[in-house]
Protein backbone atom coordinates (compact mmCIF):
# COMPACT_ATOMS: atom_id res chain seq x y z
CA UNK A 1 1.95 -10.71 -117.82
CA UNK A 2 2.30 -11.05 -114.10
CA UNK A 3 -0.67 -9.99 -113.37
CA UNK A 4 -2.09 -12.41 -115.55
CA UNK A 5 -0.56 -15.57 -114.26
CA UNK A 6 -1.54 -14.77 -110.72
CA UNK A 7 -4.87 -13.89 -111.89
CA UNK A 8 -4.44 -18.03 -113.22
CA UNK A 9 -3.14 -19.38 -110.55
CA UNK A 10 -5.69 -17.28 -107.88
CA UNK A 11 -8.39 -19.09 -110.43
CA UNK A 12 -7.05 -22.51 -110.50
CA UNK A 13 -6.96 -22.23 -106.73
CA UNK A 14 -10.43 -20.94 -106.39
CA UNK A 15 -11.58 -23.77 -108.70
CA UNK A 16 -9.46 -26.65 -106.20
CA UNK A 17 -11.30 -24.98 -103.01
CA UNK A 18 -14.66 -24.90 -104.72
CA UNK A 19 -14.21 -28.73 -106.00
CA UNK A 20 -13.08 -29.33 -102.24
CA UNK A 21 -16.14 -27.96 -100.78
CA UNK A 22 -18.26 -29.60 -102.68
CA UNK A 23 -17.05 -32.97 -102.78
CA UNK A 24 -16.93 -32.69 -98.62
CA UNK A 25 -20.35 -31.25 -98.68
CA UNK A 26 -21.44 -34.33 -100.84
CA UNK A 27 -19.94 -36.68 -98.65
CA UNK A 28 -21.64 -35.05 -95.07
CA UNK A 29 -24.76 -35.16 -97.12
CA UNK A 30 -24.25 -39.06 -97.78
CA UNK A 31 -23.09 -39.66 -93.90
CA UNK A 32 -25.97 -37.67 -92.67
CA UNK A 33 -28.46 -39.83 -95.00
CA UNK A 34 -26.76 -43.34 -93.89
CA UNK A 35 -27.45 -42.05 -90.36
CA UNK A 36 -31.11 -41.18 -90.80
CA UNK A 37 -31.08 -45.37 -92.61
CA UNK A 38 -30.07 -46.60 -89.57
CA UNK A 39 -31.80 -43.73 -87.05
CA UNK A 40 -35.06 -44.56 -85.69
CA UNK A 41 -37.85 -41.90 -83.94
CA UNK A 42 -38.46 -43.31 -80.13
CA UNK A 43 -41.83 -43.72 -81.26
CA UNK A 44 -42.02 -46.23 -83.57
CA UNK A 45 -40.03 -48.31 -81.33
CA UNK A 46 -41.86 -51.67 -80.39
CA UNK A 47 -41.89 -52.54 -76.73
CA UNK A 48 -39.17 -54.94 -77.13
CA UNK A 49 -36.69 -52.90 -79.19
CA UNK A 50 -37.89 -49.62 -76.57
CA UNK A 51 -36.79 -52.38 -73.64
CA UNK A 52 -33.00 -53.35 -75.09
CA UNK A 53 -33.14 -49.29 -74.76
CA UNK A 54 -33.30 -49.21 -70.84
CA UNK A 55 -31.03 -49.38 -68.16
CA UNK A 56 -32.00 -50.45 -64.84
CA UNK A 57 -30.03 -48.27 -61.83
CA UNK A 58 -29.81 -50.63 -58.92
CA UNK A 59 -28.55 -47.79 -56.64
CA UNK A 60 -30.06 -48.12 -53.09
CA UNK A 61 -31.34 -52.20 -54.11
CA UNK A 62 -29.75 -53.42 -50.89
CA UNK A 63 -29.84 -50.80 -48.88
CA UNK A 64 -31.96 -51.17 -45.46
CA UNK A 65 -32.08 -48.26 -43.09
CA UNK A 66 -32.67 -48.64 -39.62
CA UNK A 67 -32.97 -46.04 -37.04
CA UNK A 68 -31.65 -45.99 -33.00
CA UNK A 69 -32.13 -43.22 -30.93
CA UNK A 70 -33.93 -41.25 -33.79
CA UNK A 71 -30.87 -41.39 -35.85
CA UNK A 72 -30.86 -43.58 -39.71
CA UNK A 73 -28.65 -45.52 -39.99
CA UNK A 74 -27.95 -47.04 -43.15
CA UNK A 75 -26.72 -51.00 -43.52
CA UNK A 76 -25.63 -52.29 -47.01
CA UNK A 77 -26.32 -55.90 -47.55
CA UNK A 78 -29.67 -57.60 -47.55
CA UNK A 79 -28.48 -61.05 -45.51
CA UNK A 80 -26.22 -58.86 -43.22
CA UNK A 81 -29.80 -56.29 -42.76
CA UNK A 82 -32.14 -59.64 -42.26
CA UNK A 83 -29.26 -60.98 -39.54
CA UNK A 84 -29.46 -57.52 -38.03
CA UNK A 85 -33.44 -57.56 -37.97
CA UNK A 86 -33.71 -60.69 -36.31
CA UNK A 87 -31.48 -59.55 -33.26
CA UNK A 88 -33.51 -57.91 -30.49
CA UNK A 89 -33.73 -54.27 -30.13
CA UNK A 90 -31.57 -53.87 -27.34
CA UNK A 91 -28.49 -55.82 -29.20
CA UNK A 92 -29.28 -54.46 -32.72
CA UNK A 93 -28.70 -50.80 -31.12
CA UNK A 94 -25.31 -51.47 -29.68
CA UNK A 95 -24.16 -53.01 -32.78
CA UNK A 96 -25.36 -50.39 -34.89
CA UNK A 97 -24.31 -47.37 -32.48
CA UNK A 98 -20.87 -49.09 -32.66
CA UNK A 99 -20.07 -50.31 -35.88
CA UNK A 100 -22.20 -48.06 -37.99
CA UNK A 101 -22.16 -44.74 -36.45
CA UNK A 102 -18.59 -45.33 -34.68
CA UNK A 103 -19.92 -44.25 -31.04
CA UNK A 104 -17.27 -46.02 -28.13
CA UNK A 105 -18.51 -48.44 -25.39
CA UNK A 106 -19.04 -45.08 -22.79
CA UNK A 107 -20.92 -43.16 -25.37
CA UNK A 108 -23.30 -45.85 -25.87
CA UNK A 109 -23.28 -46.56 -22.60
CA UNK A 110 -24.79 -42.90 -21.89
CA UNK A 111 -27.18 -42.77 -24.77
CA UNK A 112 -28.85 -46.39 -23.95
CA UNK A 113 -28.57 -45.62 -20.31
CA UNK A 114 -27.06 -48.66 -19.91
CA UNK A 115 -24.22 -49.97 -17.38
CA UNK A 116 -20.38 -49.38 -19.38
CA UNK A 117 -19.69 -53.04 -19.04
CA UNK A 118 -23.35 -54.19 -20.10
CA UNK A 119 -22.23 -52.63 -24.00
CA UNK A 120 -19.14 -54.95 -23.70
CA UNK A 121 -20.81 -57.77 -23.08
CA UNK A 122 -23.65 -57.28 -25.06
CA UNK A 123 -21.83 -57.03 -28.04
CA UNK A 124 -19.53 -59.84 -28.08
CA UNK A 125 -22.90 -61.85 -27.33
CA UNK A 126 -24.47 -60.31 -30.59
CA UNK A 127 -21.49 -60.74 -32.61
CA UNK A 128 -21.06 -64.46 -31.93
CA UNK A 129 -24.97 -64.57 -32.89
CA UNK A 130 -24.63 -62.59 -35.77
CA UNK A 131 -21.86 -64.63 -36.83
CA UNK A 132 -23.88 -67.70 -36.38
CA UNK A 133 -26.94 -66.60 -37.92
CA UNK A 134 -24.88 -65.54 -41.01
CA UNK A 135 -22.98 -69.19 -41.33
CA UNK A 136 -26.56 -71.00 -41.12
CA UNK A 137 -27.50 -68.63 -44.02
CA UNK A 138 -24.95 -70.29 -45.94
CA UNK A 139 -22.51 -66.35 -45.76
CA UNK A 140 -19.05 -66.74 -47.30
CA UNK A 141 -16.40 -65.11 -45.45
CA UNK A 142 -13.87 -63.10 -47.73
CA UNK A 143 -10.54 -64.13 -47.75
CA UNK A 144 -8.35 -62.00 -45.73
């Protein structure tokens, strides 16, 4: 008789997982369909539905490279790159050799073959310019 009721209950149980299985397999079948409702080939995309699609990287948009001494050298900003193209060679070079590639006043000094005290003063000239050129262009200062 033992053997009988655990042959039931191993049959009831069998019948629960089978009922189980399918019911879950009828409900991935019904997920699967809603997604293929809603799920549309690349293809048969119009141009405008293909365009909400896209995203537009804007990496490198404002970057402007210029190059001293055969070195780039890479400024971020388009007004602060247009302020630093309008400067003369000569002034554009010390400010970039300083600020951008973090060479001191002696260093430059050797690689322009320049005087020590010419870098000095050429840069606090093209700073105040800079500075002035980048008020006229209408350049709001950050809070500090």
């Amino acid at each position: 008789m033992k053997d009988s009721h655990e042959q039931r209950i191993q049959n009831q149980f069998g019948a629960f997982c089978v009922r189980v299985l399918k019911n879950e397999a009828r409900h991935i079948q019904r997920d699967y369909a809603s997604l293929l409702d809603q799920e549309k080939p690349l293809d048969e995309l119009t141009a405008s539905e293909l365009e909400q699609t896209a995203v537009w990287d804007d990496y490198f948009m404002d970057e402007h490279v210029f190059e001293v001494l055969g070195l780039p050298v890479v400024v971020t900003g388009n007004v602060l790159a247009d302020a630093l193209a309008q400067l003369p060679e000569g002034k554009r070079d010390v400010i970039l050799l300083s600020y951008f590639l973090g060479m001191t006043d002696r260093e430059i000094s050797e690689k322009l073959h320049i005087v020590h005290q010419t870098v000095s003063k050429r840069r606090l000239v093209t700073l105040k310019e800079l500075y002035e050129y980048l008020v006229k262009e209408g350049f709001e200062w950050p809070d500090m």
